[in-house]
Protein backbone atom coordinates (compact mmCIF):
# COMPACT_ATOMS: atom_id res chain seq x y z
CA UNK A 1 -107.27 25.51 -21.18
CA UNK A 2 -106.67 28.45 -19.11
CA UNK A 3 -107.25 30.22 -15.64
CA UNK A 4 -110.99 32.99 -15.63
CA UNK A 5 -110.12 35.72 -13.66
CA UNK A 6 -112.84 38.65 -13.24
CA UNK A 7 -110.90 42.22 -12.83
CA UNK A 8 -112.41 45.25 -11.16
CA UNK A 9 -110.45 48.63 -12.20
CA UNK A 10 -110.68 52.01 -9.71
CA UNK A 11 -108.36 54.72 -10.55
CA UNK A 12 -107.19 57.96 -8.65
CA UNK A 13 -108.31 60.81 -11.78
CA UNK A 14 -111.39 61.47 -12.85
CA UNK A 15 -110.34 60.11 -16.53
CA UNK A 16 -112.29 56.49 -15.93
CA UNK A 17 -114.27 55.67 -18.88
CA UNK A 18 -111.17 56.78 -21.31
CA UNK A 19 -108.80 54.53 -19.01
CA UNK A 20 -111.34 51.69 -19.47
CA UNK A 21 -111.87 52.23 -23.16
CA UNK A 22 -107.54 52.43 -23.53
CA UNK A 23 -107.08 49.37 -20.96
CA UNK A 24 -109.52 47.02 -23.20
CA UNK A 25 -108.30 48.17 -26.35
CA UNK A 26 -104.38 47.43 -25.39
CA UNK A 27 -105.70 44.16 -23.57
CA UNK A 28 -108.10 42.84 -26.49
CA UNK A 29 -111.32 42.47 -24.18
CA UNK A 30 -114.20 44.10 -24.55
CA UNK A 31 -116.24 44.83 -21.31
CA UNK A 32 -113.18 43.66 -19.25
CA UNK A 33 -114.28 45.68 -16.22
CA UNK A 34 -118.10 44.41 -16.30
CA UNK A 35 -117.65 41.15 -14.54
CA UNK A 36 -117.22 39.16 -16.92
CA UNK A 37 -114.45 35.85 -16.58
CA UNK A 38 -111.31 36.50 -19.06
CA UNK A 39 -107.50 35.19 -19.24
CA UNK A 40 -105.72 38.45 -19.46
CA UNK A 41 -102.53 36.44 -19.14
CA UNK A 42 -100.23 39.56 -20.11
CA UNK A 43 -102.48 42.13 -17.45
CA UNK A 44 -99.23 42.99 -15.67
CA UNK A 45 -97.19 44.05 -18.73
CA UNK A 46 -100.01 45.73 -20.01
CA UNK A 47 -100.56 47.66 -16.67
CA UNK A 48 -97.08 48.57 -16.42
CA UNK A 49 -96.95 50.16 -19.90
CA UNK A 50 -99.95 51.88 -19.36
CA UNK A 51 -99.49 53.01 -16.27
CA UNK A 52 -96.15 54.60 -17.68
CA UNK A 53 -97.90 56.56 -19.92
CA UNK A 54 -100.14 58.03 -17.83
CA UNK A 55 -97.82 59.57 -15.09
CA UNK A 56 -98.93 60.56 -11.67
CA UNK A 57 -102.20 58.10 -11.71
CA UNK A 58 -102.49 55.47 -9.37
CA UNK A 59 -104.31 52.53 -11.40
CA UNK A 60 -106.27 50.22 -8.76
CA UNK A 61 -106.48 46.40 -10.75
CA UNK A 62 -108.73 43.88 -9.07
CA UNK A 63 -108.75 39.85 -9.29
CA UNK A 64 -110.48 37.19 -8.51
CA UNK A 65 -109.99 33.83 -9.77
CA UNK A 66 -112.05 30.92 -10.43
CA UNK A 67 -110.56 28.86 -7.72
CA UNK A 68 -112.44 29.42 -3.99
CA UNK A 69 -110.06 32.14 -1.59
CA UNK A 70 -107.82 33.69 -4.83
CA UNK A 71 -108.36 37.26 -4.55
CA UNK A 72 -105.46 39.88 -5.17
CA UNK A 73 -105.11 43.58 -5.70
CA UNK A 74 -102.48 45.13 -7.60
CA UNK A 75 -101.71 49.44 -7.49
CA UNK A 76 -99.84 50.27 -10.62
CA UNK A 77 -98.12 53.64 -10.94
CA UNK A 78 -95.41 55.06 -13.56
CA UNK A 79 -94.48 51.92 -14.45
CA UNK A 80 -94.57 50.15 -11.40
CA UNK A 81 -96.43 47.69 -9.44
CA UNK A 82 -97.24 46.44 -5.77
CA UNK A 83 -99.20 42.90 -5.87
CA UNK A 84 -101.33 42.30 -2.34
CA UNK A 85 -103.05 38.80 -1.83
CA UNK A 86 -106.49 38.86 -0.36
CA UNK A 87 -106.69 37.51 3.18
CA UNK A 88 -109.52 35.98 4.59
CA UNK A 89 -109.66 36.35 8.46
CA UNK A 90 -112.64 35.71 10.87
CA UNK A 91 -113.46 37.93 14.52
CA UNK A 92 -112.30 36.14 17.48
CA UNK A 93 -115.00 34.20 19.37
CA UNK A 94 -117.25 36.30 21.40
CA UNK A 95 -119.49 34.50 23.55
CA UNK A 96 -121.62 37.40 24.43
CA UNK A 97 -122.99 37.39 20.66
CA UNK A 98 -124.42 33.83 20.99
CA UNK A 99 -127.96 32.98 20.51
């Protein structure tokens, strides 16, 4: 058994399709960026080494799990990587929009 995760990818070049086509074929996955539910259990290493080789481009990775409320980002650049959890927060309660 494992944890389905579905990864978005957004990067700061114009290079997109040949990061893509690199990312899947270091990762294994085919169509990894098209929605569909994978365990890329080794995504970080992978990002890290590929992000190495590619110097100066900021590599945007995406998550979201299959459990409710886990969503993350993660900006990988020459080598190294900043993880941000998604937060979920609601507007304060503004009784003027009731109706």
């Amino acid at each position: 058994m494992g944890y389905y995760t579905i990864h978005t990818l957004t990067v700061s070049d114009d290079n997109i399709d040949d990061h893509v086509s690199a990312i899947e074929d270091k990762s294994g996955y085919s169509g990894l960026f098209e929605g569909q539910e994978v365990k890329w259990y080794e995504h970080e290493i992978q990002m890290r080494d590929y992000s190495s080789e590619n110097q100066g481009v900021l590599f945007m990775l995406g998550g979201e799990g299959e459990q409710s409320g886990d969503l993350w980002f993660e900006y990988y650049k020459d080598g190294k990587m900043q993880r941000c959890k998604g937060k979920v927060t609601y507007d304060e309660f503004d009784e003027s929009k009731l109706c």
